[in-house]
N, C-alpha and C. Protein backbone atom coordinates (compact mmCIF):
# COMPACT_ATOMS: atom_id res chain seq x y z
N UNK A 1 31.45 -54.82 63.92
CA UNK A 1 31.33 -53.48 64.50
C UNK A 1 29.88 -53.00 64.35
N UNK A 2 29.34 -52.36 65.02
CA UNK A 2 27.75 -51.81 65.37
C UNK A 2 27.92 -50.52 65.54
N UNK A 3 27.65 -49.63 64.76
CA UNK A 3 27.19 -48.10 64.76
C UNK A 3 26.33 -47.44 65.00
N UNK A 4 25.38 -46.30 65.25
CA UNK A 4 25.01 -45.88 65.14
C UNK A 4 24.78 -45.20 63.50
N UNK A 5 23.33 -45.25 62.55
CA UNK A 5 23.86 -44.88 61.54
C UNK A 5 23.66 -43.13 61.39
N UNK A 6 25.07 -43.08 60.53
CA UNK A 6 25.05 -41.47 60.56
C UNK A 6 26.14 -40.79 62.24
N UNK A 7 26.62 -42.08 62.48
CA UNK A 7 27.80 -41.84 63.36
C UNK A 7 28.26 -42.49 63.35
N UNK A 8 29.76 -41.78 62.82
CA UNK A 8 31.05 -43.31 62.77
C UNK A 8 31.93 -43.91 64.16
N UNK A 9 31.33 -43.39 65.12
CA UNK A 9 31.88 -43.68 66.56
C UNK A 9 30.92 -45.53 66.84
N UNK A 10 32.32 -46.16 66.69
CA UNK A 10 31.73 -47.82 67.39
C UNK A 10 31.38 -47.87 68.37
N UNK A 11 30.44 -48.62 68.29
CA UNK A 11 29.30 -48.92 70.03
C UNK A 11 30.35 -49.75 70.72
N UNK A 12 30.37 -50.25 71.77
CA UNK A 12 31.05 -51.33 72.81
C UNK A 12 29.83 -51.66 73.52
N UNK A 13 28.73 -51.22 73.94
CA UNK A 13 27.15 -51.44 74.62
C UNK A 13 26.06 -50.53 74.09
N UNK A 14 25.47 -51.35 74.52
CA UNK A 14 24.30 -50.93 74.36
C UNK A 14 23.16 -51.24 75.75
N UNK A 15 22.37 -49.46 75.95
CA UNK A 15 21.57 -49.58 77.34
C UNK A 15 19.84 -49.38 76.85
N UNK A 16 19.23 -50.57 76.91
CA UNK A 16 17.97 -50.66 76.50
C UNK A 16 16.94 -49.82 77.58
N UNK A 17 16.07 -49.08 77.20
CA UNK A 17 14.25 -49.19 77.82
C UNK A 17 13.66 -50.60 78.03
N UNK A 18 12.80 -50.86 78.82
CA UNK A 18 11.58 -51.93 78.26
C UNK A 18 9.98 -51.56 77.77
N UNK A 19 9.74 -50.45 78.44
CA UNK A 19 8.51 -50.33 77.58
C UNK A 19 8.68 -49.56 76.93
N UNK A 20 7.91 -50.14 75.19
CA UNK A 20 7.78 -49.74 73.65
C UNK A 20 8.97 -49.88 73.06
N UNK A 21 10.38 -50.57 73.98
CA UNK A 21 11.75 -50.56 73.30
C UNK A 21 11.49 -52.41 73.12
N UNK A 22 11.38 -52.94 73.95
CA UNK A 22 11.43 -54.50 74.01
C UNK A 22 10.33 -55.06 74.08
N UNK A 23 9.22 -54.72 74.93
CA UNK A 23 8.10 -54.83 75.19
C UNK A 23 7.04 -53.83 75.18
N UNK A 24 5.80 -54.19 74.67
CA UNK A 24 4.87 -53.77 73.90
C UNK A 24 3.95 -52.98 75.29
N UNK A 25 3.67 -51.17 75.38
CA UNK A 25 2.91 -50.45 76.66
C UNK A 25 2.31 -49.71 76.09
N UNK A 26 0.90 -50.30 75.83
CA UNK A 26 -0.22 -49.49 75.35
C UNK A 26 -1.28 -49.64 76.36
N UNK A 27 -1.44 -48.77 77.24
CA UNK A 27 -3.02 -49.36 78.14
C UNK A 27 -4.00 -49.15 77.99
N UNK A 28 -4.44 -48.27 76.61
CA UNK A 28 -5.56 -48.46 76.28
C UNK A 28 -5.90 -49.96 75.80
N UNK A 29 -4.92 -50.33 74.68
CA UNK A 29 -5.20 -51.86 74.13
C UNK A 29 -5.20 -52.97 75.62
N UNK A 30 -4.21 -52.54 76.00
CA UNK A 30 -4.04 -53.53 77.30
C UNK A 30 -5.59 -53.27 78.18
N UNK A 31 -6.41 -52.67 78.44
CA UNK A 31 -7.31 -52.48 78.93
C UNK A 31 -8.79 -53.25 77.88
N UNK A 32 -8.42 -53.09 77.05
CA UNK A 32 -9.72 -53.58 76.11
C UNK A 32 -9.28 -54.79 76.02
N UNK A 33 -7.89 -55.30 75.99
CA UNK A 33 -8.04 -57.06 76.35
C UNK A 33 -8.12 -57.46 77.20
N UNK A 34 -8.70 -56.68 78.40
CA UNK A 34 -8.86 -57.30 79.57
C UNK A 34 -10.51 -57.04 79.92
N UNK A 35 -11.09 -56.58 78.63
CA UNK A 35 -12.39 -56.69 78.92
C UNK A 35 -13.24 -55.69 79.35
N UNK A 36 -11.94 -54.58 79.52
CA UNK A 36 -12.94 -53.26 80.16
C UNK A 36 -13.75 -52.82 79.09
N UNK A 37 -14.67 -52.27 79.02
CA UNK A 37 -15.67 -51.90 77.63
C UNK A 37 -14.71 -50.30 77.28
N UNK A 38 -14.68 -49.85 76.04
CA UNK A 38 -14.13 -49.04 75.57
C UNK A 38 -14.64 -47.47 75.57
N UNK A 39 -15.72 -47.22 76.60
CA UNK A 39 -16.34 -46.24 76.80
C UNK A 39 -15.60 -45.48 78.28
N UNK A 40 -15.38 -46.77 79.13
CA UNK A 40 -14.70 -46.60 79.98
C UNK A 40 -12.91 -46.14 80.16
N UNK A 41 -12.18 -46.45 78.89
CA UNK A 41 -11.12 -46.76 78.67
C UNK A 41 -10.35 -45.04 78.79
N UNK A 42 -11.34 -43.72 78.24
CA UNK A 42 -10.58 -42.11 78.81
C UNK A 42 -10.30 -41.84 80.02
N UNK A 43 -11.23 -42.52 80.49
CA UNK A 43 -11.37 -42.20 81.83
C UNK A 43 -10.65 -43.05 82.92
N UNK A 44 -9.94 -44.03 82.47
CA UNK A 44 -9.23 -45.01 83.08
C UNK A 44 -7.96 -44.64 83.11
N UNK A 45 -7.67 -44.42 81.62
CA UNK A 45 -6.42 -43.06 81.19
C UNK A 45 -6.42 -41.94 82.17
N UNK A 46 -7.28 -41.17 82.11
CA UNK A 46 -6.82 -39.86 82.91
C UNK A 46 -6.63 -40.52 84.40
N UNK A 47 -7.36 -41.12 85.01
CA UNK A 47 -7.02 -41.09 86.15
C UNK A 47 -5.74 -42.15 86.96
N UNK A 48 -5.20 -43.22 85.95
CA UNK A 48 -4.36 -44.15 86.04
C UNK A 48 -3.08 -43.52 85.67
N UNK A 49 -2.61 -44.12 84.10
CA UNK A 49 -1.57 -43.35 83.41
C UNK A 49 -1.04 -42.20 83.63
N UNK A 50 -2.12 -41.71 83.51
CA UNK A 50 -1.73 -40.16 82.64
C UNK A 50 -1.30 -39.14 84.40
N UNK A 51 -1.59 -39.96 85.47
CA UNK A 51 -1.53 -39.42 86.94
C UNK A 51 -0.04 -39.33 87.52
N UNK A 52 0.09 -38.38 88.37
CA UNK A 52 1.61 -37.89 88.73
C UNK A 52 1.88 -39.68 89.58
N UNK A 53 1.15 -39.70 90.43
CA UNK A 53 1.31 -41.35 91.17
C UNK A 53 1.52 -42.47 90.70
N UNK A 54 1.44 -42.35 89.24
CA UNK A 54 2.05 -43.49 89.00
C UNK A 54 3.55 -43.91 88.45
N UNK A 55 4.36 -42.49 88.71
CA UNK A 55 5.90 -42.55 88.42
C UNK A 55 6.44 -43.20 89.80
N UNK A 56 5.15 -43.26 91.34
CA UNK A 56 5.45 -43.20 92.28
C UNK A 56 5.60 -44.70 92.85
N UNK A 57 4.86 -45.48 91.45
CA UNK A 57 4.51 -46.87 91.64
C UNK A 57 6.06 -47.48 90.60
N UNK A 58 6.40 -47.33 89.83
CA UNK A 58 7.63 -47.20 89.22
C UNK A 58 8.45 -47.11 89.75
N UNK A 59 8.39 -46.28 90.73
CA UNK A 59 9.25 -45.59 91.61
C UNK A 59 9.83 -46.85 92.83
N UNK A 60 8.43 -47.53 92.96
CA UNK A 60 8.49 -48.42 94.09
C UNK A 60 8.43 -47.62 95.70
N UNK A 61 7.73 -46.90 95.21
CA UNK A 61 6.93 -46.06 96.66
C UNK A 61 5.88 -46.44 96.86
N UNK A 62 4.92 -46.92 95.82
CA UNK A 62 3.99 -46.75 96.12
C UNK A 62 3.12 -48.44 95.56
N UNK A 63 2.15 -49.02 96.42
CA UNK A 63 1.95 -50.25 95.87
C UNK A 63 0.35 -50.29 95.08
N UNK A 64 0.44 -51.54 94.29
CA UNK A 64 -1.07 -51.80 93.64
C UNK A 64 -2.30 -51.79 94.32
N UNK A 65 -1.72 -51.54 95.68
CA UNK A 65 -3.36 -51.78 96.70
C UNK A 65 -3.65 -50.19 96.30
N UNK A 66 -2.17 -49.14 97.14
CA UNK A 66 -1.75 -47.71 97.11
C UNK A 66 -3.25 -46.95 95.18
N UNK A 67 -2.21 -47.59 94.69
CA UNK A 67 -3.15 -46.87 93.31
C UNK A 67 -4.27 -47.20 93.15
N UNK A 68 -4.36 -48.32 93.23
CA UNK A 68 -6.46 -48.97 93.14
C UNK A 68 -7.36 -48.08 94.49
N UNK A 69 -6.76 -47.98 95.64
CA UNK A 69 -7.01 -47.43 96.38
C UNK A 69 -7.49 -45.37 96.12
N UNK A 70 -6.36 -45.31 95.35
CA UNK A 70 -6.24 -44.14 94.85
C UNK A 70 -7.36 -43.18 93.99
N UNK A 71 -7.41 -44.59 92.87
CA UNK A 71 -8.32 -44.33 91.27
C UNK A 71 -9.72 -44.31 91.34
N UNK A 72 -9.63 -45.37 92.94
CA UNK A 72 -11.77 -45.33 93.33
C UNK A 72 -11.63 -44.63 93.65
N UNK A 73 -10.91 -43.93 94.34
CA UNK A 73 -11.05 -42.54 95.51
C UNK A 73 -11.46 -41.54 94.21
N UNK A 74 -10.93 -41.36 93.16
CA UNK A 74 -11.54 -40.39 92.21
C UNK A 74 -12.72 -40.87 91.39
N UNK A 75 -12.63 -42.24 91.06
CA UNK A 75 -13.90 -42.45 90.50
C UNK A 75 -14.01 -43.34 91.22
N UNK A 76 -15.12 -44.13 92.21
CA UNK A 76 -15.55 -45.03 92.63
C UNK A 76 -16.94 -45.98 91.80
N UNK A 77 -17.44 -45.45 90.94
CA UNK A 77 -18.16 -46.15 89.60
C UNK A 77 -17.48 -47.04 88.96
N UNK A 78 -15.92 -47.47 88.88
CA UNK A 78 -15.34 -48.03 88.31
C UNK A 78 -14.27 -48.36 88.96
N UNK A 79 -14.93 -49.18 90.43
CA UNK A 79 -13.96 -49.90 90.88
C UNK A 79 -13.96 -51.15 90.18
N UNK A 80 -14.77 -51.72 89.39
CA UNK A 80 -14.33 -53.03 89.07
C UNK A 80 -13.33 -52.84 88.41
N UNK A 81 -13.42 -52.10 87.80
CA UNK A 81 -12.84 -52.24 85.93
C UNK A 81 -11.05 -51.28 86.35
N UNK A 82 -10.87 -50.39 87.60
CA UNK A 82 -9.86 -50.23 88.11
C UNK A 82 -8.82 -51.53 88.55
N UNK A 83 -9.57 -52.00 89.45
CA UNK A 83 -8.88 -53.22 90.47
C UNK A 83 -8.65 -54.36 88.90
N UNK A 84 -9.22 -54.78 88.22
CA UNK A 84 -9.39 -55.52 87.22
C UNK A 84 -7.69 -54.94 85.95
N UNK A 85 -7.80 -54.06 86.35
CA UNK A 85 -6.56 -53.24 84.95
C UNK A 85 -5.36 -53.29 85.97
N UNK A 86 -5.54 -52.82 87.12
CA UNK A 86 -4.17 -52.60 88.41
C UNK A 86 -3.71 -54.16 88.17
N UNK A 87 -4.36 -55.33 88.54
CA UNK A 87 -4.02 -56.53 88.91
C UNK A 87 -3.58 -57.27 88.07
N UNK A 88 -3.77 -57.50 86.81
CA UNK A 88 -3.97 -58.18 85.64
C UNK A 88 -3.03 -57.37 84.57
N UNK A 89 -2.66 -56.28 84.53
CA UNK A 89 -1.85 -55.44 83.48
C UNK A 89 -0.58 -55.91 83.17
N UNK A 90 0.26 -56.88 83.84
CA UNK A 90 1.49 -57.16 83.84
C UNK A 90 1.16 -58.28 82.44
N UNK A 91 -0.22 -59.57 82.86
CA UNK A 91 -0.19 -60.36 81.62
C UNK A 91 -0.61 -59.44 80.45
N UNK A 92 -0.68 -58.48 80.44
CA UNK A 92 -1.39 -58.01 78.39
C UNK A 92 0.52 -57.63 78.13
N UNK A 93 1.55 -57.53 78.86
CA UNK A 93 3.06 -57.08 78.22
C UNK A 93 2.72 -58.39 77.04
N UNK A 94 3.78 -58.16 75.88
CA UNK A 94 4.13 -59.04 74.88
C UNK A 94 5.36 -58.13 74.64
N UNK A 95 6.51 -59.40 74.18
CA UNK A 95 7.74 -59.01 73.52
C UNK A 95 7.51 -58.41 72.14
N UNK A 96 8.62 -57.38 71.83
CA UNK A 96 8.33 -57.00 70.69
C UNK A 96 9.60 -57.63 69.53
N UNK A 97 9.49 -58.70 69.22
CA UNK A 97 10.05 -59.90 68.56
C UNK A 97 11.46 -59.03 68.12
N UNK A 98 10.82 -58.45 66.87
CA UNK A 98 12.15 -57.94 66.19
C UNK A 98 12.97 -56.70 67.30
N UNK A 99 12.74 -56.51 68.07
CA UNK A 99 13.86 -55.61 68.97
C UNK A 99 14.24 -56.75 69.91
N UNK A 100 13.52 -57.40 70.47
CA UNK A 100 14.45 -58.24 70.83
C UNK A 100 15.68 -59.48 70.28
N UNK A 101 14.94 -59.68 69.09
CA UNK A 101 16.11 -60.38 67.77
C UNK A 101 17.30 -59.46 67.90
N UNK A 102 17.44 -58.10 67.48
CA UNK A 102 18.00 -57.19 67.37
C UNK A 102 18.78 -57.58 68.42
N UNK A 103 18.86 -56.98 69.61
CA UNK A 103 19.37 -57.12 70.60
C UNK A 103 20.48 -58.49 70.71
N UNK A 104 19.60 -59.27 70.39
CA UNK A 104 20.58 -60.97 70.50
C UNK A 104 21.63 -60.35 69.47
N UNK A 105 21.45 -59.80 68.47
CA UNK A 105 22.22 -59.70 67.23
C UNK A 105 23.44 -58.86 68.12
N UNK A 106 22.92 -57.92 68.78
CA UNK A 106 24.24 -56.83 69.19
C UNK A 106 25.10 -57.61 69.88
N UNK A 107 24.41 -58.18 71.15
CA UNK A 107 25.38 -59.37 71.83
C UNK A 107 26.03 -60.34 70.90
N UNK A 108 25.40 -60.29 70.10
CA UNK A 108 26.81 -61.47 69.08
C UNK A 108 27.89 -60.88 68.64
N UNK A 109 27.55 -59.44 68.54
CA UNK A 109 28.56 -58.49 67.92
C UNK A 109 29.70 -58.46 68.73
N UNK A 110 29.55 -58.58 69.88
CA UNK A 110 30.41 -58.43 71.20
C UNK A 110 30.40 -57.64 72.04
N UNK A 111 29.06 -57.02 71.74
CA UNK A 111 28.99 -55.33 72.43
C UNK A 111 27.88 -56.20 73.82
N UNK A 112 28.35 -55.00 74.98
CA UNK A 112 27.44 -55.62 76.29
C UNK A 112 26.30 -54.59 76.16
N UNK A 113 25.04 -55.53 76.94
CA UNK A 113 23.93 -55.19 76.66
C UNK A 113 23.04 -54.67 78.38
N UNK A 114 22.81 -53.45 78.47
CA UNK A 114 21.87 -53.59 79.79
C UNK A 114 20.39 -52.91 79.83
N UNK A 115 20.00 -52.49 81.02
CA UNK A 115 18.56 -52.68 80.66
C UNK A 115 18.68 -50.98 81.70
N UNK A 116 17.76 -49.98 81.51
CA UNK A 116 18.05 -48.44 82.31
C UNK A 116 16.55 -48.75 81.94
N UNK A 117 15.28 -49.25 83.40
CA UNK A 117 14.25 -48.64 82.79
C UNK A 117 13.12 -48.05 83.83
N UNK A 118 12.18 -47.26 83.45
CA UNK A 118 11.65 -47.26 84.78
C UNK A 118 10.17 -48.19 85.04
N UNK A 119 9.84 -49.01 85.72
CA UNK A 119 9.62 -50.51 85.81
C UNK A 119 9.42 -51.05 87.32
N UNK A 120 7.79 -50.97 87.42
CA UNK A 120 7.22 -51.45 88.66
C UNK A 120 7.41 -52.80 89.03
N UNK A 121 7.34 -52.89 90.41
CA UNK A 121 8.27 -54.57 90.53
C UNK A 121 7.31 -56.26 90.12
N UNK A 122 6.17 -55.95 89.82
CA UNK A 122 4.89 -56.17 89.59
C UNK A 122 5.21 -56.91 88.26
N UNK A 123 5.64 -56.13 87.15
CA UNK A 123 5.87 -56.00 85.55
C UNK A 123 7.35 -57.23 85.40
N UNK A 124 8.02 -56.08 86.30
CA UNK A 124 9.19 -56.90 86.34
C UNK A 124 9.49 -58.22 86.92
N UNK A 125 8.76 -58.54 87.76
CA UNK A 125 8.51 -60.22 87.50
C UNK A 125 7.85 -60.99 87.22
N UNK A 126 6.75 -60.44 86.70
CA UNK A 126 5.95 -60.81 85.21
C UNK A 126 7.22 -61.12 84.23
N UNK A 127 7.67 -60.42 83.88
CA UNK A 127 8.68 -59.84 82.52
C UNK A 127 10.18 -61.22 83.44
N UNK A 128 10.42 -61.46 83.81
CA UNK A 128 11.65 -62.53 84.56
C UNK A 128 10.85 -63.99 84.18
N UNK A 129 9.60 -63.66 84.45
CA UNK A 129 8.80 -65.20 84.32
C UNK A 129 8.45 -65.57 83.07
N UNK A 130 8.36 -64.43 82.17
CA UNK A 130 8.15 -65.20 80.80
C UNK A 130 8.45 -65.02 79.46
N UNK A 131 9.73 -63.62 80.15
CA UNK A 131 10.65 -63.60 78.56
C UNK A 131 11.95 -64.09 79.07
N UNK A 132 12.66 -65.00 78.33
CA UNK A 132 13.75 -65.69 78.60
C UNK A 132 14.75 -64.05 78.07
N UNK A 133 14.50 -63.71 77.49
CA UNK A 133 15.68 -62.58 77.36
C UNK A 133 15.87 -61.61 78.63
N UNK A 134 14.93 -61.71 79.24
CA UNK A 134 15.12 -61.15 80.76
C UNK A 134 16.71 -60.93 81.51
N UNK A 135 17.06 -62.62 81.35
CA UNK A 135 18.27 -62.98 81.91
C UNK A 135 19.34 -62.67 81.23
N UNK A 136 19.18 -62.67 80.39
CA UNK A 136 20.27 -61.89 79.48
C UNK A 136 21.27 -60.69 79.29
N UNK A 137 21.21 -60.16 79.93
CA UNK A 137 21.71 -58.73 80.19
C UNK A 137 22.82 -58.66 80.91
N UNK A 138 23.59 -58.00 80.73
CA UNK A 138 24.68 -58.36 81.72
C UNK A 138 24.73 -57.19 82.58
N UNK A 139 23.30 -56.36 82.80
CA UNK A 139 23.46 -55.52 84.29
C UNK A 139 22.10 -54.88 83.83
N UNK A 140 21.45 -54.04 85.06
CA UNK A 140 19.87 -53.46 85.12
C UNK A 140 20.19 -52.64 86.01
N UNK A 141 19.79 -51.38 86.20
CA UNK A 141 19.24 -50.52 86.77
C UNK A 141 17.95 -49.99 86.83
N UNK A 142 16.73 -50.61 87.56
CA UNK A 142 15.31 -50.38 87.43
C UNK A 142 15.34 -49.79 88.83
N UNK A 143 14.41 -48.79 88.05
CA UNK A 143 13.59 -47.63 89.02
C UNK A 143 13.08 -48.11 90.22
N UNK A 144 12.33 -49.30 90.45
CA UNK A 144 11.66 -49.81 91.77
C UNK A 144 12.28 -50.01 92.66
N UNK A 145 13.81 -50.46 92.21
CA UNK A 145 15.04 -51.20 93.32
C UNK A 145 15.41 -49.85 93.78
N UNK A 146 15.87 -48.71 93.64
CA UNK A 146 16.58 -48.05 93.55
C UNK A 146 16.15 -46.45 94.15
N UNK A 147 14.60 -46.42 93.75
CA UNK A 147 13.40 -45.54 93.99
C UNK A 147 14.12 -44.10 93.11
N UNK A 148 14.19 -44.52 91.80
CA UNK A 148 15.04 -43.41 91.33
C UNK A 148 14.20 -43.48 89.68
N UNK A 149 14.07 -42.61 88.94
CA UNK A 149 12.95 -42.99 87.67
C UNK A 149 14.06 -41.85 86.86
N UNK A 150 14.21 -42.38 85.67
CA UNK A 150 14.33 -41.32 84.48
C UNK A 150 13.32 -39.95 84.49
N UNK A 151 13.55 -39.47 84.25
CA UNK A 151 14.80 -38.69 82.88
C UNK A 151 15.87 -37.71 84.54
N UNK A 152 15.57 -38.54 85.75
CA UNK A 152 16.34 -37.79 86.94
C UNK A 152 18.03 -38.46 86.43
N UNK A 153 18.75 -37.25 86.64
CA UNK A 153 19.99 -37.34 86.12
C UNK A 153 20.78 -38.49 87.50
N UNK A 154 20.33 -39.04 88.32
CA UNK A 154 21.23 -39.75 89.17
C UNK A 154 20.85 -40.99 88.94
N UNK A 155 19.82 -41.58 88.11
CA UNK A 155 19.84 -42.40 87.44
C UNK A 155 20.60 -43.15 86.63
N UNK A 156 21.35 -42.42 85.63
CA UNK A 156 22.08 -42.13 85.08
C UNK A 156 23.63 -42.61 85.60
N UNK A 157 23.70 -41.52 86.61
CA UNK A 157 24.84 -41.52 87.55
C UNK A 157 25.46 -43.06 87.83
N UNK A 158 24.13 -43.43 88.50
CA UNK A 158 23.79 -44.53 89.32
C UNK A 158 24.47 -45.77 87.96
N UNK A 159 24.06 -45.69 86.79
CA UNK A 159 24.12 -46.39 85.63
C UNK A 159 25.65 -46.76 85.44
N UNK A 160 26.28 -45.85 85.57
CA UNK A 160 27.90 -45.40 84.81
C UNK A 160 28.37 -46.05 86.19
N UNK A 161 28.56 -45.72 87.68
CA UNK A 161 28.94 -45.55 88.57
C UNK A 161 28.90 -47.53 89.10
N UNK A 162 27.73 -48.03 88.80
CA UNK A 162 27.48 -49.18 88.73
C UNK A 162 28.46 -50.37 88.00
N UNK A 163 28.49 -49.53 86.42
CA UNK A 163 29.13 -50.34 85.89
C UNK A 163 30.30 -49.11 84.81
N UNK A 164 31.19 -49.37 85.58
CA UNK A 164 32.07 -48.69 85.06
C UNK A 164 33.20 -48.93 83.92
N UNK A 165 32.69 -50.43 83.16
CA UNK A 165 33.68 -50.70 82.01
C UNK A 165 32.47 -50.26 80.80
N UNK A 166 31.32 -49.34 81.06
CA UNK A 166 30.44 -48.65 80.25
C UNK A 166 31.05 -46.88 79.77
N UNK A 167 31.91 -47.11 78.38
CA UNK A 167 32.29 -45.89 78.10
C UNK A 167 31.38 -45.62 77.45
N UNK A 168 30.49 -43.96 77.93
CA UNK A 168 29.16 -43.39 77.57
C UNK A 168 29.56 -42.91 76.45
N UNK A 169 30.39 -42.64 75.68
CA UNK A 169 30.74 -41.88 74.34
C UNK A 169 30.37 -42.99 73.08
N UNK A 170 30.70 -44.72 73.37
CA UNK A 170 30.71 -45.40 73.27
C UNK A 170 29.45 -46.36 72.92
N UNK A 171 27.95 -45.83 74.25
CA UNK A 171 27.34 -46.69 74.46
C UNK A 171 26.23 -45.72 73.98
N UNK A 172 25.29 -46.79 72.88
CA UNK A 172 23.75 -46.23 72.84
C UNK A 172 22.92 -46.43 73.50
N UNK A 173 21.96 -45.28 74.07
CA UNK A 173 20.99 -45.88 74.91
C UNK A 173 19.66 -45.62 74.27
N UNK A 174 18.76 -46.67 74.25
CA UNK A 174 17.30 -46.48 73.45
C UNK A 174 16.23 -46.37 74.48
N UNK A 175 15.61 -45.34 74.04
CA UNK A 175 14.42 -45.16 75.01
C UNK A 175 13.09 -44.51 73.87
N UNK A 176 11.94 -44.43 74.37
CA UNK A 176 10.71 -44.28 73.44
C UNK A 176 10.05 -42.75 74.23
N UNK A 177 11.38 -42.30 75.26
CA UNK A 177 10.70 -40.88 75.54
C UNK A 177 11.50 -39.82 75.21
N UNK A 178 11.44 -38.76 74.72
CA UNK A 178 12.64 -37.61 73.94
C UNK A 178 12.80 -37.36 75.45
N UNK A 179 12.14 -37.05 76.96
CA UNK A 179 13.05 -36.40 78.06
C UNK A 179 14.42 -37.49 78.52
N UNK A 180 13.72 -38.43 78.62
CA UNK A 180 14.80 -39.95 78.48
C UNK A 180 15.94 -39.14 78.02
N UNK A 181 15.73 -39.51 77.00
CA UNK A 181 16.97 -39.68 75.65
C UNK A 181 17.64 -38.08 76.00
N UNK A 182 17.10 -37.14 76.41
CA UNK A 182 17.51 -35.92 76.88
C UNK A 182 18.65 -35.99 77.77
N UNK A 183 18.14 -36.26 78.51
CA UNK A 183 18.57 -36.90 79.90
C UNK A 183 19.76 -37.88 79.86
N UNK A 184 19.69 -39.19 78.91
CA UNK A 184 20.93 -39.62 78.60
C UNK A 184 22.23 -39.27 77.84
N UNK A 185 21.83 -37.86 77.27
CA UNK A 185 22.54 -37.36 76.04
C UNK A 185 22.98 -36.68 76.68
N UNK A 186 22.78 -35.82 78.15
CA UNK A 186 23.10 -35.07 79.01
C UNK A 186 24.44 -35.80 79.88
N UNK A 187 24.31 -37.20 80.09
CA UNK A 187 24.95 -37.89 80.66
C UNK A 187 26.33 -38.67 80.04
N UNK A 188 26.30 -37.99 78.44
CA UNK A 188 27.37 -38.31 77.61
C UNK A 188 26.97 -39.80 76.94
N UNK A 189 25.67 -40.01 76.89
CA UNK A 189 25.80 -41.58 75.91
C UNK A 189 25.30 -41.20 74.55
N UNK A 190 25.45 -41.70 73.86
CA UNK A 190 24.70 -41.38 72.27
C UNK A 190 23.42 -41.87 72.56
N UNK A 191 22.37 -41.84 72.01
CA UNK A 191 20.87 -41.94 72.25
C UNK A 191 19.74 -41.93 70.81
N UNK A 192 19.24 -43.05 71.17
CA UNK A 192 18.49 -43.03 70.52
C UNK A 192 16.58 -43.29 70.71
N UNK A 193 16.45 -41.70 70.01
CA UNK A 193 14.43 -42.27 71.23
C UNK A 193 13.64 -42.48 69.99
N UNK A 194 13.70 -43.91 70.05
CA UNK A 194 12.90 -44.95 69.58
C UNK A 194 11.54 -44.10 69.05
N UNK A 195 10.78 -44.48 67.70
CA UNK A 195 9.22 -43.74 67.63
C UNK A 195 8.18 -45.46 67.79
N UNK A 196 7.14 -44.55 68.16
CA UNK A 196 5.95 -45.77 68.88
C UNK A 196 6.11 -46.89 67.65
N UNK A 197 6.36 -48.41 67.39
CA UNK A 197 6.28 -49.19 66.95
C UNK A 197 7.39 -49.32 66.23
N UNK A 198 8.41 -48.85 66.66
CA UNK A 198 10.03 -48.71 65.79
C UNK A 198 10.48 -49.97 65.48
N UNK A 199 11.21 -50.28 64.83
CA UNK A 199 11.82 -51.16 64.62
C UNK A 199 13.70 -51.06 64.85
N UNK A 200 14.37 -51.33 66.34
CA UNK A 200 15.77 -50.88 66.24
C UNK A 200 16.30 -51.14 65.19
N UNK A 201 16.54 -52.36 64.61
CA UNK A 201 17.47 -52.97 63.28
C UNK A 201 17.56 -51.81 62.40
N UNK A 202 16.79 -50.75 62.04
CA UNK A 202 16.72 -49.60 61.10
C UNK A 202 17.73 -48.51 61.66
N UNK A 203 17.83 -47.96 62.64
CA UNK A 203 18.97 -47.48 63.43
C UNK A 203 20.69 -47.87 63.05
N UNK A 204 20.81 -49.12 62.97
CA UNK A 204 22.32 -49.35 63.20
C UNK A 204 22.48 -50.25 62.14
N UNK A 205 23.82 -49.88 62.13
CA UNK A 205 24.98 -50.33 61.26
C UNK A 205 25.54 -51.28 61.74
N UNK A 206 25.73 -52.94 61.29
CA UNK A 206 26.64 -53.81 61.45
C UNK A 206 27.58 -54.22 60.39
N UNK A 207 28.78 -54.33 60.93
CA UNK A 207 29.84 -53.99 60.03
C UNK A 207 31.30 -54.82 60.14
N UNK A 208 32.34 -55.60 59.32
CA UNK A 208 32.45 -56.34 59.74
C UNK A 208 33.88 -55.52 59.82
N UNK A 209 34.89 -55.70 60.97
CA UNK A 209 36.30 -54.62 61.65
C UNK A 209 37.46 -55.41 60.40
């Protein structure tokens, strides 16, 4: 049996994030291993990340030409080091070992495992090509297919409605953003929002029925 700890209600699933839940989304670091010099790296932030357009690329509205296109248009001094971070950002992902251990562990438990994330199509087959836990899941709902992004409640919808042997009273969902986890707690799942470098295994209770 798998708990939540500090709630005695048994899991039956569990609905993962991928970035900062499974896989590692820092773009400042991801930018300095790709060589951009670190003077450049605020300013890459404000106008990349930190920009309303790129929920739009998540979204799968909008493509890598769309944003590079975008980021010179505000700074054009740094088209290299733009086009260079747009193109190349999918190789700096790395698994984050022990949440994904974790995870294998829940599936042994017997509990089903899926993936709710929001996830440009770019990443996501990066992420098919070179984490074998990819395949693993026994269902996904990503934002790009769907053109639908968290913390929007039909997401959600879309989640339950999809797969309907998912009782939300039942199922934890981990995410690394409190509107997320808002948003899923709204939707009746128990929730848990992950802090930057968490470790899930600290969370839950395995227990033997």
């Amino acid at each position: 049996m798998v708990r939540l700890k500090g709630n005695s209600v048994p899991l039956t699933a569990v609905v993962f994030d991928l970035g900062n839940v499974l896989v590692d989304y820092n773009p400042p670091r991801h930018m300095f291993k790709l060589g951009i010099p670190q003077e450049h790296i605020p300013r890459l932030m404000e106008i990349l990340d930190k920009r309303p357009e790129w929920h739009e690329f998540d979204r799968g509205v909008l493509t890598r030409d769309d944003i590079i296109a975008l980021a010179v248009r505000d700074e054009p001094s740094l088209r290299s080091e733009i086009t260079r971070y747009i193109r190349h950002r999918s190789e700096c992902f790395t698994a984050i070992t022990e949440n994904v251990e974790i995870m294998y562990r829940i599936k042994e438990a017997g509990l089903k495992t899926y993936l709710l994330s929001n996830v440009m199509q770019d990443d996501y087959d990066y992420f098919m090509e070179h984490f074998i836990f990819m395949h693993d899941f026994d269902g996904s709902i990503l934002s790009f297919q769907h053109q639908i992004n968290k913390p929007d409640p039909a997401i959600f919808d879309l989640l339950l409605k999809t797969y309907p042997e998912i009782d939300p009273g039942h199922t934890l969902f981990i995410d690394d953003m409190e509107r997320n986890c808002l948003a899923g707690a709204q939707a009746g799942l128990q929730t848990l929002c992950l802090p930057a470098e968490g470790e899930i295994a600290g969370y839950l209770e395995f227990t033997e029925e």
